[in-house]
PDB file of N, CA and C in Angstrom:
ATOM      1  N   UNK A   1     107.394 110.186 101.831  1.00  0.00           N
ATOM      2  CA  UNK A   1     108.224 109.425 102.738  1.00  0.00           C
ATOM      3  C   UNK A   1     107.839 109.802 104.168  1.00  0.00           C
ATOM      4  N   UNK A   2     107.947 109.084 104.696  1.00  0.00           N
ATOM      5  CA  UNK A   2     107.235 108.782 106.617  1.00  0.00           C
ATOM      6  C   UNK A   2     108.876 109.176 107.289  1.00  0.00           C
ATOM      7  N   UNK A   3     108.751 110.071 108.370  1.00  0.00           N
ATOM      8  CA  UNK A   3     108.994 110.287 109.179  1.00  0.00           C
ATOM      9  C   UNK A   3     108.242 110.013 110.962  1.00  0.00           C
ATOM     10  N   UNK A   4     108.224 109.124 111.508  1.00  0.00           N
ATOM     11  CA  UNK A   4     107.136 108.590 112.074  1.00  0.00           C
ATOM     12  C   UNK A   4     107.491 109.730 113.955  1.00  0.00           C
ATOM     13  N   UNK A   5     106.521 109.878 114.261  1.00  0.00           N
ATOM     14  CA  UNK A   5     106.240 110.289 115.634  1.00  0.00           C
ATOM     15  C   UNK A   5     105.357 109.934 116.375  1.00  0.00           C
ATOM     16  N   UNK A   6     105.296 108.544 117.128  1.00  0.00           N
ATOM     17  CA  UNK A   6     103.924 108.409 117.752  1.00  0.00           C
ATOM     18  C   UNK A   6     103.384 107.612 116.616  1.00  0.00           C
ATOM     19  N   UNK A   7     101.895 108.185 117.087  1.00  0.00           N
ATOM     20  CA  UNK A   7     100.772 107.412 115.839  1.00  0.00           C
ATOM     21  C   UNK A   7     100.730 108.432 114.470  1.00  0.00           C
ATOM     22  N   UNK A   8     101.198 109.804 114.598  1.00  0.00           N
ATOM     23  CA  UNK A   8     101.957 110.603 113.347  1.00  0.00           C
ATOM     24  C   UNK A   8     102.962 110.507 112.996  1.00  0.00           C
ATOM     25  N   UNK A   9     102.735 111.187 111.804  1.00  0.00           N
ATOM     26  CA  UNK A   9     104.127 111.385 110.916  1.00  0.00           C
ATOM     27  C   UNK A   9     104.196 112.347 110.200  1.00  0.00           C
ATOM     28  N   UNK A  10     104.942 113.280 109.742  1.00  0.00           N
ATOM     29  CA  UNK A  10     105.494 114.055 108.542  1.00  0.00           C
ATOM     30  C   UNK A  10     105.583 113.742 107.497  1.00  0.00           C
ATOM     31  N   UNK A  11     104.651 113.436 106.525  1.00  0.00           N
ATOM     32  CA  UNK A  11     105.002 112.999 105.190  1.00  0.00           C
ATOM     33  C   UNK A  11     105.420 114.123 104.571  1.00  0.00           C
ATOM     34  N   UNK A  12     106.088 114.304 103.057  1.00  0.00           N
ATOM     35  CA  UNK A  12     106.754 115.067 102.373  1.00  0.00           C
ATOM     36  C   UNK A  12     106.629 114.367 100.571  1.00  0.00           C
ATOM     37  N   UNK A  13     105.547 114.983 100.302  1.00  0.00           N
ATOM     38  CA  UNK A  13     105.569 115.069  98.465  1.00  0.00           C
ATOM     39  C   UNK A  13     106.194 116.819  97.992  1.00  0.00           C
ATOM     40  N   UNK A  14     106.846 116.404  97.073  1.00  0.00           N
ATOM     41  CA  UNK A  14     106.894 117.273  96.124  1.00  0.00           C
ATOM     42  C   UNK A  14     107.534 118.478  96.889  1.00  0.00           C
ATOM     43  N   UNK A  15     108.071 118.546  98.215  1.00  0.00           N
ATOM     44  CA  UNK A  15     108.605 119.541  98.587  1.00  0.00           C
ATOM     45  C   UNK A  15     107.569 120.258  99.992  1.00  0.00           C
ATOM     46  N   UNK A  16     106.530 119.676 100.025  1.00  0.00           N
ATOM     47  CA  UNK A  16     105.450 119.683 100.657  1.00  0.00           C
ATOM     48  C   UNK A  16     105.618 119.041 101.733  1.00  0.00           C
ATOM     49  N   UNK A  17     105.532 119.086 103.122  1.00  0.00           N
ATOM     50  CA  UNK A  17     105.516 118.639 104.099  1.00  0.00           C
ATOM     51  C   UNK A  17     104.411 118.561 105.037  1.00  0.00           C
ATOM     52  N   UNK A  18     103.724 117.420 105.217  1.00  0.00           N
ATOM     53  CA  UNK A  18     101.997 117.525 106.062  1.00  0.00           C
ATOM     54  C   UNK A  18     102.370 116.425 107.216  1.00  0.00           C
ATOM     55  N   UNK A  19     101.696 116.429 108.411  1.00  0.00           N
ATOM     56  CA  UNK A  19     100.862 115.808 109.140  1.00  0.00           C
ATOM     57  C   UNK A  19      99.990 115.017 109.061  1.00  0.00           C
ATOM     58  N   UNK A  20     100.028 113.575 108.908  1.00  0.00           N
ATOM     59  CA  UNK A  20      99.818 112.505 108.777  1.00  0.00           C
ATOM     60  C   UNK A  20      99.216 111.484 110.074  1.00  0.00           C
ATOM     61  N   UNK A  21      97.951 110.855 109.631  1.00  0.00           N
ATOM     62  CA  UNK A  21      97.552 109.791 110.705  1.00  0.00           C
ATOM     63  C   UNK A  21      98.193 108.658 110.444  1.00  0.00           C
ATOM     64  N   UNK A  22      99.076 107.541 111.251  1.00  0.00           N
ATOM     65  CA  UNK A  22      99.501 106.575 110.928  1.00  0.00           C
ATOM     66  C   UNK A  22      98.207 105.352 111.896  1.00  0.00           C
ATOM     67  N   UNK A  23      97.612 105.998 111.888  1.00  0.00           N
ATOM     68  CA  UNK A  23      96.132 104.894 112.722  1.00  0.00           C
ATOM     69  C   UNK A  23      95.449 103.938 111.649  1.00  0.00           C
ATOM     70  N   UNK A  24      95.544 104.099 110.936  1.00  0.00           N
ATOM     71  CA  UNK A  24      94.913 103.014 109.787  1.00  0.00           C
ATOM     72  C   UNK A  24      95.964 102.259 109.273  1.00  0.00           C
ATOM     73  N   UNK A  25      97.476 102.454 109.134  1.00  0.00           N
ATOM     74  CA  UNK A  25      98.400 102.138 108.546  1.00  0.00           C
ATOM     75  C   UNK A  25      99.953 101.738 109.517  1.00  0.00           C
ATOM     76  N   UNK A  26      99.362 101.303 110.865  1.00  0.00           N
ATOM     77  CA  UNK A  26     100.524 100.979 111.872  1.00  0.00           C
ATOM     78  C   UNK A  26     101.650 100.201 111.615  1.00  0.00           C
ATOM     79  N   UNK A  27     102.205  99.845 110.702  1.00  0.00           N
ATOM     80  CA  UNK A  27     103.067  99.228 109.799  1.00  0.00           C
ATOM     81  C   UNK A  27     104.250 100.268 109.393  1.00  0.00           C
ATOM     82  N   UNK A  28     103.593 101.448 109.272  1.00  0.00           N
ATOM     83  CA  UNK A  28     104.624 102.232 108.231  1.00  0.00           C
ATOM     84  C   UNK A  28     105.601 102.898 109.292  1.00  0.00           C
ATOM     85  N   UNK A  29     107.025 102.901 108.709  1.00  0.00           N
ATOM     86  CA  UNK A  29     107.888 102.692 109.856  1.00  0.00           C
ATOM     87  C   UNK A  29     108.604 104.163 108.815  1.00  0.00           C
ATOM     88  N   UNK A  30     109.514 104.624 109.731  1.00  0.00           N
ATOM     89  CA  UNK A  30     110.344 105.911 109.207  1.00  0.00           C
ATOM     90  C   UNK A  30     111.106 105.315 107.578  1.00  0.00           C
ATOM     91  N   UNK A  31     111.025 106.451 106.699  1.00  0.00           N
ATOM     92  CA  UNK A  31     111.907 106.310 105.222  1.00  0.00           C
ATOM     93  C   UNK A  31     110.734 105.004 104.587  1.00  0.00           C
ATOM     94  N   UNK A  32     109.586 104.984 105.164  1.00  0.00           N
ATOM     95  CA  UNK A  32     109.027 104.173 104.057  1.00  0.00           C
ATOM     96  C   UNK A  32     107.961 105.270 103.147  1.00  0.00           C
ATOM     97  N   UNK A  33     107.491 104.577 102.087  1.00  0.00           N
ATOM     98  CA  UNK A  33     106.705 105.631 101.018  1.00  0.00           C
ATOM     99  C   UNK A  33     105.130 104.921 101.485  1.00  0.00           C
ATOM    100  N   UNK A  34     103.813 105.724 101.544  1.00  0.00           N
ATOM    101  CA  UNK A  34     102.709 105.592 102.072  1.00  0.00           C
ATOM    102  C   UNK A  34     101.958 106.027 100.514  1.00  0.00           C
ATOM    103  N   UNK A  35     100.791 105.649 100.742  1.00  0.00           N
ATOM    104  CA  UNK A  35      99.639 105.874  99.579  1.00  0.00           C
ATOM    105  C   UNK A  35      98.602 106.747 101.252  1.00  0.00           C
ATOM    106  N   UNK A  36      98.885 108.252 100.789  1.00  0.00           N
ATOM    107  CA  UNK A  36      97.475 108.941 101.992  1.00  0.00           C
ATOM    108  C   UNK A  36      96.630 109.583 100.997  1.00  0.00           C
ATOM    109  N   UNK A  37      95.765 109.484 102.011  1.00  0.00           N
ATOM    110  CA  UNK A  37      94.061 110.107 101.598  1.00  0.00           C
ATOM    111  C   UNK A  37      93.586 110.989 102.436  1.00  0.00           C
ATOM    112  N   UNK A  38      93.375 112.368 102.474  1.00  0.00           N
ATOM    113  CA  UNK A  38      93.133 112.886 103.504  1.00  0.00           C
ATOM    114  C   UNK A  38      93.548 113.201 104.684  1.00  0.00           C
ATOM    115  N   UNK A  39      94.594 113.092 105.061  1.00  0.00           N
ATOM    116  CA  UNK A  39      95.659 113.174 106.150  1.00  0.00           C
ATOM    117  C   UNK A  39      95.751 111.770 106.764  1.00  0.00           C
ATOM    118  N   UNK A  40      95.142 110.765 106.368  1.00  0.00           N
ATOM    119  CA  UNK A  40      95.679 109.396 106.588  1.00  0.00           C
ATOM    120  C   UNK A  40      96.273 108.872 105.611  1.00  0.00           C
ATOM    121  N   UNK A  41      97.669 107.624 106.315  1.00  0.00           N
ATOM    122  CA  UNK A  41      98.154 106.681 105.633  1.00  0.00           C
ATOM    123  C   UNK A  41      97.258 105.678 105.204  1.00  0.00           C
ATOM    124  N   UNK A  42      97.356 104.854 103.992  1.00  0.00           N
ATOM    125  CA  UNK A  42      96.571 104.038 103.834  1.00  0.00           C
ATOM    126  C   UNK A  42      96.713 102.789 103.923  1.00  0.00           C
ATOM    127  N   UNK A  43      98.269 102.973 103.349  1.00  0.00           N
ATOM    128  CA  UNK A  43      99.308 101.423 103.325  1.00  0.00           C
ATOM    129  C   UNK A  43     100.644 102.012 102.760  1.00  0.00           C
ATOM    130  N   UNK A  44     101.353 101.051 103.115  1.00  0.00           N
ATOM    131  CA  UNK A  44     102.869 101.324 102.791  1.00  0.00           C
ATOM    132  C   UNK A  44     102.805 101.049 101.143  1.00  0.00           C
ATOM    133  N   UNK A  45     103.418 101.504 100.605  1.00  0.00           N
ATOM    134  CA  UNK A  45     103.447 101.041  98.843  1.00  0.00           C
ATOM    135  C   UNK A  45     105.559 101.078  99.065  1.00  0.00           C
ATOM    136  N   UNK A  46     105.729 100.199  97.512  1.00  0.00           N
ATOM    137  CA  UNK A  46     107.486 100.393  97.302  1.00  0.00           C
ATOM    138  C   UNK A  46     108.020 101.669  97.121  1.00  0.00           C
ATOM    139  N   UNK A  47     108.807 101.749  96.586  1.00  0.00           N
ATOM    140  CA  UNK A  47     109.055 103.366  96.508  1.00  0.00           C
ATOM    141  C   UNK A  47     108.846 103.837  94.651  1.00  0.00           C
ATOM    142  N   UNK A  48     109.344 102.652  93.872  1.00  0.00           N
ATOM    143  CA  UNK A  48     108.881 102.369  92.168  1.00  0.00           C
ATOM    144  C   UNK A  48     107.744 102.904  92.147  1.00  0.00           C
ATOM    145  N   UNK A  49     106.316 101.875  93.112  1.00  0.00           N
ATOM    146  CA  UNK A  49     105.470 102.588  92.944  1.00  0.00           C
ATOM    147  C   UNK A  49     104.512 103.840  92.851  1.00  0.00           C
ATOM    148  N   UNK A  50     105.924 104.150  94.267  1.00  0.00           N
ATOM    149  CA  UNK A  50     105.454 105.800  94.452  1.00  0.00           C
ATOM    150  C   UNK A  50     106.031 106.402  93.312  1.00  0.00           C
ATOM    151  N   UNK A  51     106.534 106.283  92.830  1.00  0.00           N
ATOM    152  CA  UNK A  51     106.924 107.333  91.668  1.00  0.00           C
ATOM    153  C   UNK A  51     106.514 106.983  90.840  1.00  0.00           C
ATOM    154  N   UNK A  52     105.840 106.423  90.468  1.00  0.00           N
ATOM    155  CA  UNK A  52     105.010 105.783  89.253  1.00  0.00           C
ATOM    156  C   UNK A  52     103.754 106.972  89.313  1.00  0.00           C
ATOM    157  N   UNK A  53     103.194 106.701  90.557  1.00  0.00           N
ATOM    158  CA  UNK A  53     101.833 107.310  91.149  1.00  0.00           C
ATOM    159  C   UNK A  53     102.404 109.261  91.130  1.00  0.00           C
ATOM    160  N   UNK A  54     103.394 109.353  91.538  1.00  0.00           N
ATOM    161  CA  UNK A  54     103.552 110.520  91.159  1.00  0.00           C
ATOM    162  C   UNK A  54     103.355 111.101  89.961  1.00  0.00           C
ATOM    163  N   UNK A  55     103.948 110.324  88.807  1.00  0.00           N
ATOM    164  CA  UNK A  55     104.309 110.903  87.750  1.00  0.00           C
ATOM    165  C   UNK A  55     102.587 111.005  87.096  1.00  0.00           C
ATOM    166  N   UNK A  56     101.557 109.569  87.717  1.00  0.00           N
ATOM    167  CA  UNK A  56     100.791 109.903  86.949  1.00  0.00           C
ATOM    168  C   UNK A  56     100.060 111.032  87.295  1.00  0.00           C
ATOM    169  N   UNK A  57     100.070 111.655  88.767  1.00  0.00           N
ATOM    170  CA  UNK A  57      99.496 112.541  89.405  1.00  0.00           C
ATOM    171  C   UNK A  57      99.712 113.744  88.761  1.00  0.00           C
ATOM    172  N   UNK A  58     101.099 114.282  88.011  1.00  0.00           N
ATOM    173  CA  UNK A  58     101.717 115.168  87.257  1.00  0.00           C
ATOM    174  C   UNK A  58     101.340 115.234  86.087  1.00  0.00           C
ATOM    175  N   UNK A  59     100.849 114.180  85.260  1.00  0.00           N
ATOM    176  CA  UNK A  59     100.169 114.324  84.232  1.00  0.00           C
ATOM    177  C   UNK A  59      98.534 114.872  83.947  1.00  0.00           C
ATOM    178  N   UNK A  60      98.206 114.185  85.069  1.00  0.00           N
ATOM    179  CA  UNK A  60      96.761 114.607  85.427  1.00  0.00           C
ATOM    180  C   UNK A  60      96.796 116.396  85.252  1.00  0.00           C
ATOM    181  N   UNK A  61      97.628 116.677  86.196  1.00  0.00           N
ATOM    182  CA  UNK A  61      97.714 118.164  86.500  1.00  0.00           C
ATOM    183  C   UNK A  61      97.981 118.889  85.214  1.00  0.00           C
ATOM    184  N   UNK A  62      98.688 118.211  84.196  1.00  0.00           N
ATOM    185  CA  UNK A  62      98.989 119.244  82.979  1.00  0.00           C
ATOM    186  C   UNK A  62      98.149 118.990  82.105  1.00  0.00           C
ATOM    187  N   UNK A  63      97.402 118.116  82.010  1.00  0.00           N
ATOM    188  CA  UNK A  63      95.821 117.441  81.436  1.00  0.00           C
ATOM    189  C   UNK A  63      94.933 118.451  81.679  1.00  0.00           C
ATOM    190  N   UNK A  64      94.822 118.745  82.808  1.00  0.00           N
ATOM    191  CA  UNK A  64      93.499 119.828  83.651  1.00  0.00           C
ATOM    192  C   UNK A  64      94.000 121.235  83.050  1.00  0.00           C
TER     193      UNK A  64
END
């Protein structure tokens, strides 16, 4: 979820809190859910989806 400042933001997975480019993704407005790559936003996604993408991210991890 975006917390926006400027052309940054604070995103927050999992309890995790990073520093975020919103320069590729100028759309994403505070309390929305982002798909990032590398400390950039990429695009806004719903929030269903984000947790979709989470969960599969969590599986991956207990896979490995």
């Amino acid at each position: 979820m975006v917390v926006r400042e400027g052309d940054t933001a604070t995103a927050e997975v999992a309890g995790v809190r990073r520093s975020i480019s919103l320069s590729l993704c100028p759309e994403a407005q505070r309390g929305d859910w982002v798909l990032v790559h590398v400390g950039f936003a990429l695009a806004t996604i719903d929030e269903d989806e984000a947790h979709k993408t989470l969960e599969l991210i969590e599986e991956l991890g207990e896979a490995w």
